[in-house]
PDB file of N, CA and C in Angstrom:
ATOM      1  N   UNK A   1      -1.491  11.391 -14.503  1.00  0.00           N
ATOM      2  CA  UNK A   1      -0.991  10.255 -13.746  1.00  0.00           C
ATOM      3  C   UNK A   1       0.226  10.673 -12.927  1.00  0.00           C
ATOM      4  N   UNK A   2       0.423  10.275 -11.519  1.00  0.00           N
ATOM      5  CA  UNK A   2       1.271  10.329 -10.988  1.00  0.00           C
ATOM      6  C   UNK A   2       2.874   9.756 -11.485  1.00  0.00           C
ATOM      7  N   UNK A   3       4.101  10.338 -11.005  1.00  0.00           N
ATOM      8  CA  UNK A   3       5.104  10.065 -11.389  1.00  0.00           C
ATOM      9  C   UNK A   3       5.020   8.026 -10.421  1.00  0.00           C
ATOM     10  N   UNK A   4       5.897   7.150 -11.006  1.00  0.00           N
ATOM     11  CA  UNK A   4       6.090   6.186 -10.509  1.00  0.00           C
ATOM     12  C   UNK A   4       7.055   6.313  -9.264  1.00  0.00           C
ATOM     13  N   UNK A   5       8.005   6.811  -9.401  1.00  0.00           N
ATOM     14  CA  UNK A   5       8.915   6.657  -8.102  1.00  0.00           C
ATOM     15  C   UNK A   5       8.279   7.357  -7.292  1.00  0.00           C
ATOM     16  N   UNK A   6       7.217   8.759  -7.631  1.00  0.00           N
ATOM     17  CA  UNK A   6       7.374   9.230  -5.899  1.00  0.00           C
ATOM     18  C   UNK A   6       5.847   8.452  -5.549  1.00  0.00           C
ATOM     19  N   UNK A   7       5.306   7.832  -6.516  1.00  0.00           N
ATOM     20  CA  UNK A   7       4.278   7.181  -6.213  1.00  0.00           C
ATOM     21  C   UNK A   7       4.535   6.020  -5.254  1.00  0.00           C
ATOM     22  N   UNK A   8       5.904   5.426  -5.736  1.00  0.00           N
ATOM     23  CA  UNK A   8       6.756   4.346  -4.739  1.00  0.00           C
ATOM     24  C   UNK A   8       7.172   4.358  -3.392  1.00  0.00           C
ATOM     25  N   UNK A   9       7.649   6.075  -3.604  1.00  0.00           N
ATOM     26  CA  UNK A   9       8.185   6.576  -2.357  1.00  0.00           C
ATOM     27  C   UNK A   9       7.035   6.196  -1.225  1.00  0.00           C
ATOM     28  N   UNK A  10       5.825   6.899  -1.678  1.00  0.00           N
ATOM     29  CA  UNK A  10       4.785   7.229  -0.609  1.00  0.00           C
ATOM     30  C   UNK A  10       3.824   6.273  -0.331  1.00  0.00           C
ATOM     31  N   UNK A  11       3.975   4.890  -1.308  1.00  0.00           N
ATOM     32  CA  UNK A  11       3.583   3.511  -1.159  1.00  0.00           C
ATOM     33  C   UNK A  11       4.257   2.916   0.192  1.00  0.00           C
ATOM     34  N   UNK A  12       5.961   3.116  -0.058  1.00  0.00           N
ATOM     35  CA  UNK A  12       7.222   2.664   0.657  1.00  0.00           C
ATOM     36  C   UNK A  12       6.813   3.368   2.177  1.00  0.00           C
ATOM     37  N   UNK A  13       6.582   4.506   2.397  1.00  0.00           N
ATOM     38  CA  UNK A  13       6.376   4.930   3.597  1.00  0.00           C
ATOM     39  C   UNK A  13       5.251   4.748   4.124  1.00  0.00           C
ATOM     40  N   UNK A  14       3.702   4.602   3.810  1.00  0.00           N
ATOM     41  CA  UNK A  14       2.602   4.319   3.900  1.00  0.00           C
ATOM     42  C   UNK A  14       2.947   2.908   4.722  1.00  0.00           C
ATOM     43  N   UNK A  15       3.410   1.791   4.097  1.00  0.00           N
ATOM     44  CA  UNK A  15       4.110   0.820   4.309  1.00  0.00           C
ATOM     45  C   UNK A  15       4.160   0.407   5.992  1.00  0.00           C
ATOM     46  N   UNK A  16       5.380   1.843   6.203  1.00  0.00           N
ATOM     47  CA  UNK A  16       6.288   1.666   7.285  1.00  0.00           C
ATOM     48  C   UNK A  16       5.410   2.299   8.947  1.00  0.00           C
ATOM     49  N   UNK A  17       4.708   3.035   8.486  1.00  0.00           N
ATOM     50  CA  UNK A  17       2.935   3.403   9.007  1.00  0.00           C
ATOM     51  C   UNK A  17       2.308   1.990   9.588  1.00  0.00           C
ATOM     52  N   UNK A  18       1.764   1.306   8.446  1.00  0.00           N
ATOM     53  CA  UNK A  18       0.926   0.494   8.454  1.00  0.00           C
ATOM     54  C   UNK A  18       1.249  -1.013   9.075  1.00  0.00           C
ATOM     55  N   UNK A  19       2.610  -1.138   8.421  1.00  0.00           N
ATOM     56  CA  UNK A  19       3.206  -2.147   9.564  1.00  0.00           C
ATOM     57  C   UNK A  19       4.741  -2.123   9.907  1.00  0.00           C
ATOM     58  N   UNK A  20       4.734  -1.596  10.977  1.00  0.00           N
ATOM     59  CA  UNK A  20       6.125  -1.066  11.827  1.00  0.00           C
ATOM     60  C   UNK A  20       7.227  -2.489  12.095  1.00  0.00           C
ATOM     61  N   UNK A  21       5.837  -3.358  12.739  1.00  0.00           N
ATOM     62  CA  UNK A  21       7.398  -4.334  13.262  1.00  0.00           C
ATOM     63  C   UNK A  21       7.960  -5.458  12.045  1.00  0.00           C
ATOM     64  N   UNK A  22       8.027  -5.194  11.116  1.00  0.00           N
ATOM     65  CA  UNK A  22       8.132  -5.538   9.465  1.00  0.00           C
ATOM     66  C   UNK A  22       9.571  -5.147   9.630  1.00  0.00           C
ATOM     67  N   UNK A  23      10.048  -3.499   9.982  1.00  0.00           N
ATOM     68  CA  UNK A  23      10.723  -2.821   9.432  1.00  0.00           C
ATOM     69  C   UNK A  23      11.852  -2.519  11.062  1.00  0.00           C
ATOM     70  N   UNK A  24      11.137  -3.276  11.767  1.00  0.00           N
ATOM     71  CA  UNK A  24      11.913  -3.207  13.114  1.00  0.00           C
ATOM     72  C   UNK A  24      11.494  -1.560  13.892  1.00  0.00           C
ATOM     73  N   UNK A  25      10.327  -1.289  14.149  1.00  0.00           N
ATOM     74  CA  UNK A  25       9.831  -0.106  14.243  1.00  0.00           C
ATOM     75  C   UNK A  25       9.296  -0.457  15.635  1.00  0.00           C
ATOM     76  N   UNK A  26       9.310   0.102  16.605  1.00  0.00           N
ATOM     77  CA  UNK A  26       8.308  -0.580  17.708  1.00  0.00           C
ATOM     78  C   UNK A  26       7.023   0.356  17.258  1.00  0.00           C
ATOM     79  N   UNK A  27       6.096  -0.805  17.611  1.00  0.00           N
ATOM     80  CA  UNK A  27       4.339  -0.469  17.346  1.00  0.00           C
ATOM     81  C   UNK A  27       3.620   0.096  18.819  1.00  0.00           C
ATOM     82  N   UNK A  28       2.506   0.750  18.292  1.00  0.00           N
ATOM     83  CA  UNK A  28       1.680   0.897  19.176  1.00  0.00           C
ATOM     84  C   UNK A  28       1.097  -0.238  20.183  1.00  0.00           C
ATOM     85  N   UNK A  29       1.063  -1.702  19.591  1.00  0.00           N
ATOM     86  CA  UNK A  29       0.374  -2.313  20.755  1.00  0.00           C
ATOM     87  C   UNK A  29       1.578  -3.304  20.980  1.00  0.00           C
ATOM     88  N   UNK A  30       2.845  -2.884  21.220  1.00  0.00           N
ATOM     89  CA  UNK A  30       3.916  -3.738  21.668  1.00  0.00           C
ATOM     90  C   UNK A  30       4.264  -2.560  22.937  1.00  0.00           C
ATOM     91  N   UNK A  31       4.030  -3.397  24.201  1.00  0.00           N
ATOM     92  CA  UNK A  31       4.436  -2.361  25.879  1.00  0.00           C
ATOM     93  C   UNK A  31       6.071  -2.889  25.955  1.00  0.00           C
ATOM     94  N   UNK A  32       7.301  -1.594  25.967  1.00  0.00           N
ATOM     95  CA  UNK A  32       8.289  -1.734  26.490  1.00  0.00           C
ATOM     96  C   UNK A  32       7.869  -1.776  28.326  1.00  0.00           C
ATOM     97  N   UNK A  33       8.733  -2.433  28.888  1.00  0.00           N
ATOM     98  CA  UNK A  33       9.247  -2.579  30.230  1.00  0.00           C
ATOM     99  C   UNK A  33       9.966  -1.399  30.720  1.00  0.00           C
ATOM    100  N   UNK A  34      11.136  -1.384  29.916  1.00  0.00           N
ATOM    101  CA  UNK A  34      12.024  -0.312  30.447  1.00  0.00           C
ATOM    102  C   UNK A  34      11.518   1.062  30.945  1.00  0.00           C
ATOM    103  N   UNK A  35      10.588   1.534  30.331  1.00  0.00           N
ATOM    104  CA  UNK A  35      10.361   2.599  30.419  1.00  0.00           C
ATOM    105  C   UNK A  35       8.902   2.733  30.492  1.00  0.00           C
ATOM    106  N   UNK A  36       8.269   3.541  31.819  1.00  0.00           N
ATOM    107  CA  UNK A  36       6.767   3.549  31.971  1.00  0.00           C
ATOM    108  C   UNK A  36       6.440   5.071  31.344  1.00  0.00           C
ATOM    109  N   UNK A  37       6.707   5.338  29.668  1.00  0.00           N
ATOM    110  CA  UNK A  37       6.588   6.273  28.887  1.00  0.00           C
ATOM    111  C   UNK A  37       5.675   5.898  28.156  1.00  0.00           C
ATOM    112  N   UNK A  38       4.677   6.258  27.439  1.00  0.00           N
ATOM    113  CA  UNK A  38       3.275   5.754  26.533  1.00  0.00           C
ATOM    114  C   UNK A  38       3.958   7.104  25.029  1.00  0.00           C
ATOM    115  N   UNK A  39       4.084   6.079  24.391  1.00  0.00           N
ATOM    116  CA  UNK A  39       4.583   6.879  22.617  1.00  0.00           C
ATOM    117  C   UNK A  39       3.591   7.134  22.111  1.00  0.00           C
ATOM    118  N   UNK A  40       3.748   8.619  21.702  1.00  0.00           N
ATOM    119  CA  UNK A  40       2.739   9.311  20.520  1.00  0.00           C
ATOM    120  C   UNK A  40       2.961   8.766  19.785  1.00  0.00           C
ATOM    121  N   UNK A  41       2.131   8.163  18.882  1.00  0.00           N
ATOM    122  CA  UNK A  41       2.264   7.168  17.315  1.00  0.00           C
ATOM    123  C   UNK A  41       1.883   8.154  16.381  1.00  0.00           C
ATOM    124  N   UNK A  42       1.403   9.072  16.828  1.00  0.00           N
ATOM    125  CA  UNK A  42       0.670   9.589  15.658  1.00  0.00           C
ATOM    126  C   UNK A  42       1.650  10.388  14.459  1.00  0.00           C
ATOM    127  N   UNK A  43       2.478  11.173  15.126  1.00  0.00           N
ATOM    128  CA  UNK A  43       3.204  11.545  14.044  1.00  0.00           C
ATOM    129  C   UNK A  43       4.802  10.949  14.143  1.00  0.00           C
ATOM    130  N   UNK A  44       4.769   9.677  13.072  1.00  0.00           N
ATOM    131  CA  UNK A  44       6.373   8.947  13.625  1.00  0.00           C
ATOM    132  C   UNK A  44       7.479   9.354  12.339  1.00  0.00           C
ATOM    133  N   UNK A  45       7.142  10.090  11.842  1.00  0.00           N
ATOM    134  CA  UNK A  45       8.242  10.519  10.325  1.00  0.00           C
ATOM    135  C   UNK A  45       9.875  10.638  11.146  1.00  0.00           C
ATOM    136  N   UNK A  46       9.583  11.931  12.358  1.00  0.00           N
ATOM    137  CA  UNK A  46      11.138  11.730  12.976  1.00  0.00           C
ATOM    138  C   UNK A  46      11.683  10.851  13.132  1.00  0.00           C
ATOM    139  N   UNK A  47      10.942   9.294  13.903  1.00  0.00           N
ATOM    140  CA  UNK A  47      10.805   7.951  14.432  1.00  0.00           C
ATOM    141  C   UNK A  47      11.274   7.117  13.028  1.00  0.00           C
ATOM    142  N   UNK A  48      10.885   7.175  12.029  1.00  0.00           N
ATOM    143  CA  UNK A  48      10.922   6.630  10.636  1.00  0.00           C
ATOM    144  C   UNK A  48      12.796   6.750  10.166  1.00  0.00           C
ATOM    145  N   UNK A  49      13.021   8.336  10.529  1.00  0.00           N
ATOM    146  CA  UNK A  49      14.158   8.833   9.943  1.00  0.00           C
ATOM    147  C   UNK A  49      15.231   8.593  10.644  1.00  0.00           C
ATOM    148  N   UNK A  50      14.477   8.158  12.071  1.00  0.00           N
ATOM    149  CA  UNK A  50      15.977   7.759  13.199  1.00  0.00           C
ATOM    150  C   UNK A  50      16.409   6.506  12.757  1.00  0.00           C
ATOM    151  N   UNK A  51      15.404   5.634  13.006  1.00  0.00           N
ATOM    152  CA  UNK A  51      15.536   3.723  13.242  1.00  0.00           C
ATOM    153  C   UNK A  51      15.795   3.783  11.915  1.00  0.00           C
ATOM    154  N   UNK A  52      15.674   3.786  10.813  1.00  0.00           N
ATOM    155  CA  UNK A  52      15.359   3.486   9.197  1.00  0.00           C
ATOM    156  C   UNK A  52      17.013   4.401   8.493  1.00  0.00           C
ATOM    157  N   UNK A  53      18.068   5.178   9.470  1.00  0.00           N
ATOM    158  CA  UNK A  53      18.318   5.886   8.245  1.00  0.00           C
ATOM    159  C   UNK A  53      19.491   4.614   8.257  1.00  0.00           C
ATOM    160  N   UNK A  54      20.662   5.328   6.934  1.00  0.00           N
ATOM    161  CA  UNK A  54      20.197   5.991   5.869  1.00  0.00           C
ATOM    162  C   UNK A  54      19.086   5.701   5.243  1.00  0.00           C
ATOM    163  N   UNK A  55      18.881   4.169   5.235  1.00  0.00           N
ATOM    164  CA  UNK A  55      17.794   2.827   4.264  1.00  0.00           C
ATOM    165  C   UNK A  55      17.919   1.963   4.824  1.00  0.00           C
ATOM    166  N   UNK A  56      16.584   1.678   4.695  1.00  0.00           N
ATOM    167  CA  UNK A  56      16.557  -0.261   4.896  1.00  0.00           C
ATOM    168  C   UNK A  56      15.687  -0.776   3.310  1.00  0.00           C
ATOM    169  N   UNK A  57      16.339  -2.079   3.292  1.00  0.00           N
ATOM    170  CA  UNK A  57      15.328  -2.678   2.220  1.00  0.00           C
ATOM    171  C   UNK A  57      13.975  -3.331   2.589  1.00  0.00           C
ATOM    172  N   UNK A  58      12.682  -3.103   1.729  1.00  0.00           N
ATOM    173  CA  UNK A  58      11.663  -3.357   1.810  1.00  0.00           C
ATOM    174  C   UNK A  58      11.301  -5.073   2.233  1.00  0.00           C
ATOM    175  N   UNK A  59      10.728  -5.360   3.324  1.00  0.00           N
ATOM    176  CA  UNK A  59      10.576  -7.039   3.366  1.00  0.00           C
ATOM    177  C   UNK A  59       9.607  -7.472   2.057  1.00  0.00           C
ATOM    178  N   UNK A  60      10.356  -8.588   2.059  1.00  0.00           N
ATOM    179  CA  UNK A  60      10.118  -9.256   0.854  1.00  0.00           C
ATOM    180  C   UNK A  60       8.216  -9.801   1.435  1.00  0.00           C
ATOM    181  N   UNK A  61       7.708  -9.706   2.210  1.00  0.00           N
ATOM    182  CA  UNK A  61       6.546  -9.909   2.501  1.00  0.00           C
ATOM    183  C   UNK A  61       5.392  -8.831   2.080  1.00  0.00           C
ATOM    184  N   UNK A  62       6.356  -7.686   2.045  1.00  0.00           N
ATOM    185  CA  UNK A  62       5.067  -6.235   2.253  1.00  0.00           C
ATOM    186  C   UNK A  62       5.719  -5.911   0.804  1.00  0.00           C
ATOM    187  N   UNK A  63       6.479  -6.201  -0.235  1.00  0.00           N
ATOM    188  CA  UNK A  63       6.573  -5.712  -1.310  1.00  0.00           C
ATOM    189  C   UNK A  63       5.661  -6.055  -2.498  1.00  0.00           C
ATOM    190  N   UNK A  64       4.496  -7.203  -1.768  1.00  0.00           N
ATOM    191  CA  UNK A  64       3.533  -7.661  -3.271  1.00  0.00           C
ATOM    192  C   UNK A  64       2.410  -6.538  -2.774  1.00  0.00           C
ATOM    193  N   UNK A  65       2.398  -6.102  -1.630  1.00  0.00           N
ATOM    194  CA  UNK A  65       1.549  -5.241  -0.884  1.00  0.00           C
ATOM    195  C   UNK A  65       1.590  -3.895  -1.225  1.00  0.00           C
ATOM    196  N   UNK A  66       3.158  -3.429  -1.875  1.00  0.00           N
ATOM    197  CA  UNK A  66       3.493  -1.834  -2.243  1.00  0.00           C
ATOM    198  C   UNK A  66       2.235  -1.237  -3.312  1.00  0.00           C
ATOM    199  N   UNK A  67       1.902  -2.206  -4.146  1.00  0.00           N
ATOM    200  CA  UNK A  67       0.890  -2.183  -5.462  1.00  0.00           C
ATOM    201  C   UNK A  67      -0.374  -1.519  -4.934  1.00  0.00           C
ATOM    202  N   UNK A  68      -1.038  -2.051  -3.826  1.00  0.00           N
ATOM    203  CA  UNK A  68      -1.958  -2.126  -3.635  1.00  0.00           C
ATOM    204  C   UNK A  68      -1.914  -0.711  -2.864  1.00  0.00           C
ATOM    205  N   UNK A  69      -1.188  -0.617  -2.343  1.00  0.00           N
ATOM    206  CA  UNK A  69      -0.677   0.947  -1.206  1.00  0.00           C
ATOM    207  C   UNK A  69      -0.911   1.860  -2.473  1.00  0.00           C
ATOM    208  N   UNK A  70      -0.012   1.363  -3.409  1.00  0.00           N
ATOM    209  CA  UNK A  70       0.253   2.732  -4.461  1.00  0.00           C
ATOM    210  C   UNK A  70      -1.118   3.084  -5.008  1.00  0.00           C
ATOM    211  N   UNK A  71      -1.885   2.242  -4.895  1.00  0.00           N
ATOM    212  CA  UNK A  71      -3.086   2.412  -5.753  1.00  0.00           C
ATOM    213  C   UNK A  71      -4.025   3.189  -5.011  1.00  0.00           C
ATOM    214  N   UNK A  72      -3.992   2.744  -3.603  1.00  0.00           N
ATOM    215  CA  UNK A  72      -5.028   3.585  -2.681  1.00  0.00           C
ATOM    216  C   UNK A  72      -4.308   4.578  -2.321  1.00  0.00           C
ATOM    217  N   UNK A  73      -3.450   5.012  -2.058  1.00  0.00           N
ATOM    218  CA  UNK A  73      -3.071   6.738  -1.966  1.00  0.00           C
ATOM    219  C   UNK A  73      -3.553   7.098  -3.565  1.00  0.00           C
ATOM    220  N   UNK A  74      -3.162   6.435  -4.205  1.00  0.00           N
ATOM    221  CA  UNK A  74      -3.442   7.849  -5.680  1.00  0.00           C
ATOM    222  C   UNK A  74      -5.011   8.196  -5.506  1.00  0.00           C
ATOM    223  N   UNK A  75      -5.888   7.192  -5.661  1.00  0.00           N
ATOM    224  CA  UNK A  75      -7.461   7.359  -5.492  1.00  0.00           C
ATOM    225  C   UNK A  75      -7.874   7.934  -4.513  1.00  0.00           C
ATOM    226  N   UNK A  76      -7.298   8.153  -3.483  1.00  0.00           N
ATOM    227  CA  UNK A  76      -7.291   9.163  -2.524  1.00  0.00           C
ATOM    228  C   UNK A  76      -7.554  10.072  -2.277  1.00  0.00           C
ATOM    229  N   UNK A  77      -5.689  10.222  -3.372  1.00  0.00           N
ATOM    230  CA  UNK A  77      -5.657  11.510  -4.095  1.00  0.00           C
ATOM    231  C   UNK A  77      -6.599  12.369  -4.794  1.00  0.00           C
ATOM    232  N   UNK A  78      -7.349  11.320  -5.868  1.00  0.00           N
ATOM    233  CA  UNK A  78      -8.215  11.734  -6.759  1.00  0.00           C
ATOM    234  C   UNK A  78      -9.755  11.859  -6.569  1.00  0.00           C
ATOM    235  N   UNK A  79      -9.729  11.755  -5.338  1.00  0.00           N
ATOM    236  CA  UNK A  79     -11.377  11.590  -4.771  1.00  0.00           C
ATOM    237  C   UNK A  79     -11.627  12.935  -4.016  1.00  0.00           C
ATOM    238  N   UNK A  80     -12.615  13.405  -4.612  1.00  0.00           N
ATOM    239  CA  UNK A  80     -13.580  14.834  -4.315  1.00  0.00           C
ATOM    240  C   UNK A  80     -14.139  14.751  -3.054  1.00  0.00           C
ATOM    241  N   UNK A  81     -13.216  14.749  -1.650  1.00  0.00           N
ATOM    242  CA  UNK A  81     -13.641  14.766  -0.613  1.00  0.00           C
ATOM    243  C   UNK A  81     -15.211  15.894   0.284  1.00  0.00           C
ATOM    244  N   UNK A  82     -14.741  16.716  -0.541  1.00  0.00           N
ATOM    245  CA  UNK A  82     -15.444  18.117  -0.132  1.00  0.00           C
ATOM    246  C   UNK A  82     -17.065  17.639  -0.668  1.00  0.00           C
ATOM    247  N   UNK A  83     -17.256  17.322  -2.435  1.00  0.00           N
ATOM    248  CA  UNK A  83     -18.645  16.826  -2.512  1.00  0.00           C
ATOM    249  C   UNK A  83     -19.355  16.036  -1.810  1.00  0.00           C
ATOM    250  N   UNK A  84     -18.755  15.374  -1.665  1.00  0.00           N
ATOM    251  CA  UNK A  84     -19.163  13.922  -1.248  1.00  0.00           C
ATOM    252  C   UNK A  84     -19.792  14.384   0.155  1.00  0.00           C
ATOM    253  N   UNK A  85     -18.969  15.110   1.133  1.00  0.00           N
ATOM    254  CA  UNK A  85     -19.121  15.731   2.314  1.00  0.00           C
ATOM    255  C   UNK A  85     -20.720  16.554   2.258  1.00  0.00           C
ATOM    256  N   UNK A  86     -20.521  17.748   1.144  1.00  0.00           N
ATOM    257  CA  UNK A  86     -21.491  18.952   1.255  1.00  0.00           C
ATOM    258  C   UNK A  86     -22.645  17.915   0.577  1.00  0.00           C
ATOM    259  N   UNK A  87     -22.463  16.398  -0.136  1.00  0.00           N
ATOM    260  CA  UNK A  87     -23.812  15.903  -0.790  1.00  0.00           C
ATOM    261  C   UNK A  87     -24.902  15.101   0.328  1.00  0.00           C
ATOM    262  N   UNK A  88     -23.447  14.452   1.279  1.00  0.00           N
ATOM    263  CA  UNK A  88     -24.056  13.611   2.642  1.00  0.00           C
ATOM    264  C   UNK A  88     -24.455  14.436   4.037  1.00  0.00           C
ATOM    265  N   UNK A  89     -24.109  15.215   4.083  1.00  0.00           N
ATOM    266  CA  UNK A  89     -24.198  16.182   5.152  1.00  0.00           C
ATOM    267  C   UNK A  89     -24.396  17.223   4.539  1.00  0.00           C
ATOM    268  N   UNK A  90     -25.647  17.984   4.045  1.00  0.00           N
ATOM    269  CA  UNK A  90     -25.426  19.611   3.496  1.00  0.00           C
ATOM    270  C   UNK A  90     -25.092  20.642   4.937  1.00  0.00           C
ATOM    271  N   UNK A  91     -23.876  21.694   4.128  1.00  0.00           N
ATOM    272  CA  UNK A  91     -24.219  22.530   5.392  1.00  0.00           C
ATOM    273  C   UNK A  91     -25.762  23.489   5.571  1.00  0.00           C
ATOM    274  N   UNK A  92     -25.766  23.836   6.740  1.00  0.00           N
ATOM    275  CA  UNK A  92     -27.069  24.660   7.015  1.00  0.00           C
ATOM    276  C   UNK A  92     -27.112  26.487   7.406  1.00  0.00           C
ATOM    277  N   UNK A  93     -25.113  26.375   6.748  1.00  0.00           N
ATOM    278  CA  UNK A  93     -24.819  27.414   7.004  1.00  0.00           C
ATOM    279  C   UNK A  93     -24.698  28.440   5.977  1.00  0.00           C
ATOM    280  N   UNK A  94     -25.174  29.569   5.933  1.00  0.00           N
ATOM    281  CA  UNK A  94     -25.136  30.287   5.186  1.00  0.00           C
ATOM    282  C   UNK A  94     -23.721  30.975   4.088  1.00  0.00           C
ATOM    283  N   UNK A  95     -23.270  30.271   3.048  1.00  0.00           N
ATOM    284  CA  UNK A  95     -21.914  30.445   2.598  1.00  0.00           C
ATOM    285  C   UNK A  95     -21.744  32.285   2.406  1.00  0.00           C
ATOM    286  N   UNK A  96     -20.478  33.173   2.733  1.00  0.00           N
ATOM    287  CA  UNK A  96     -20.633  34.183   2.501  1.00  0.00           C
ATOM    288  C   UNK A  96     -20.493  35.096   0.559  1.00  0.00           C
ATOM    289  N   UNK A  97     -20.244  34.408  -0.356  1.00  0.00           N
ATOM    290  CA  UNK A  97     -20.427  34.302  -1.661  1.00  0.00           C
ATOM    291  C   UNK A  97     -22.219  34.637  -1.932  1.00  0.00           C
ATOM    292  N   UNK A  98     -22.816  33.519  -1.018  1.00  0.00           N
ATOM    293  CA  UNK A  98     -24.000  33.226  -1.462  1.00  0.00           C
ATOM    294  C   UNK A  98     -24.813  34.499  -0.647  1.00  0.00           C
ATOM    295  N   UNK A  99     -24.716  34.727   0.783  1.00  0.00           N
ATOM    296  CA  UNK A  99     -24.759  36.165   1.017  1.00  0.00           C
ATOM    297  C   UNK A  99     -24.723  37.744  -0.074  1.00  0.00           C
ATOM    298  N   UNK A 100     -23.575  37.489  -0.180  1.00  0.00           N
ATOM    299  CA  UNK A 100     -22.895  38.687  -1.617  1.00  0.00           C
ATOM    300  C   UNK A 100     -24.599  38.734  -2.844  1.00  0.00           C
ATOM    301  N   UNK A 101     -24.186  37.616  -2.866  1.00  0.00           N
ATOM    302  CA  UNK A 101     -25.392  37.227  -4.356  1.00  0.00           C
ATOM    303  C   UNK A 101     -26.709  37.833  -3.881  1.00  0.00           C
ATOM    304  N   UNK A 102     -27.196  37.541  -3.182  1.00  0.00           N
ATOM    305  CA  UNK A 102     -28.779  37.634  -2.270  1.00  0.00           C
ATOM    306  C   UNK A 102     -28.585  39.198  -2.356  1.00  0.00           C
ATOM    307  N   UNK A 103     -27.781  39.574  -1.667  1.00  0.00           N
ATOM    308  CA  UNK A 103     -27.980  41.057  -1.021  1.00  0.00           C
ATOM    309  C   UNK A 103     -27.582  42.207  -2.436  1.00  0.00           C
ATOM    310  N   UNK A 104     -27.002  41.606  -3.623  1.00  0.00           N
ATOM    311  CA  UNK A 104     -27.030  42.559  -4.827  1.00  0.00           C
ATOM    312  C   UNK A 104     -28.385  42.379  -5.401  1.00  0.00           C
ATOM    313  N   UNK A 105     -28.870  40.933  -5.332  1.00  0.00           N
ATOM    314  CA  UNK A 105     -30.173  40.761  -6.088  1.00  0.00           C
ATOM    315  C   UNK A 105     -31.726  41.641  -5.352  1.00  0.00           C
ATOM    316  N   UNK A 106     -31.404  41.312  -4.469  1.00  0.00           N
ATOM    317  CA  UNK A 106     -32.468  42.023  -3.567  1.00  0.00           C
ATOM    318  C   UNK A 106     -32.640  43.230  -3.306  1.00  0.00           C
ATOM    319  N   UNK A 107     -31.894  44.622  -4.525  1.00  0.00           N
ATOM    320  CA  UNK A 107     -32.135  45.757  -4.475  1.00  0.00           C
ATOM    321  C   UNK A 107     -33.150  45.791  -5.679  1.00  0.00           C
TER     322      UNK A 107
END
């Protein structure tokens, strides 16, 4: 089982991802005026660490919500992406292990 706080931590930031103007974050589908600049959203951790430091406290709206965050990152976590992948899609490519094997057996 995961530790609780950093399970919190990454609930808490997941959070700040998922809904920005909560936390006073400008969002992707809010257009500033000032500036005819279009923001990469994709990676906002710098963006997180500017507007947010040192701390802000969690809105009392998105904190019955942290539970539910914490729960889907861990299962996430714990889910066998790769099977699931090679069971729905097999590759058709020849693995080089499985090469190795063939070519000792076949003397």
């Amino acid at each position: 089982d995961p530790d609780p706080r950093t399970q919190a931590e990454h609930a808490r930031l997941a959070a700040k991802y998922i809904f920005p103007r909560q936390y006073g974050l400008p969002n992707p589908f809010q257009v500033t005026k000032k500036f005819n600049i279009y923001r990469d959203n994709i990676d906002r951790q710098a963006e997180i660490e500017v507007w947010l430091f040192p701390a802000c406290k969690t809105p009392k709206r998105i904190k019955n919500v942290l539970s539910i965050l914490g729960q889907m990152i861990w299962k996430h976590s714990k889910c066998g992406y790769k099977p699931h992948l090679d069971f729905a899609c097999p590759s058709k490519v020849i693995k080089q292990s499985t090469l190795k094997q063939r070519s000792h057996t076949d003397f």
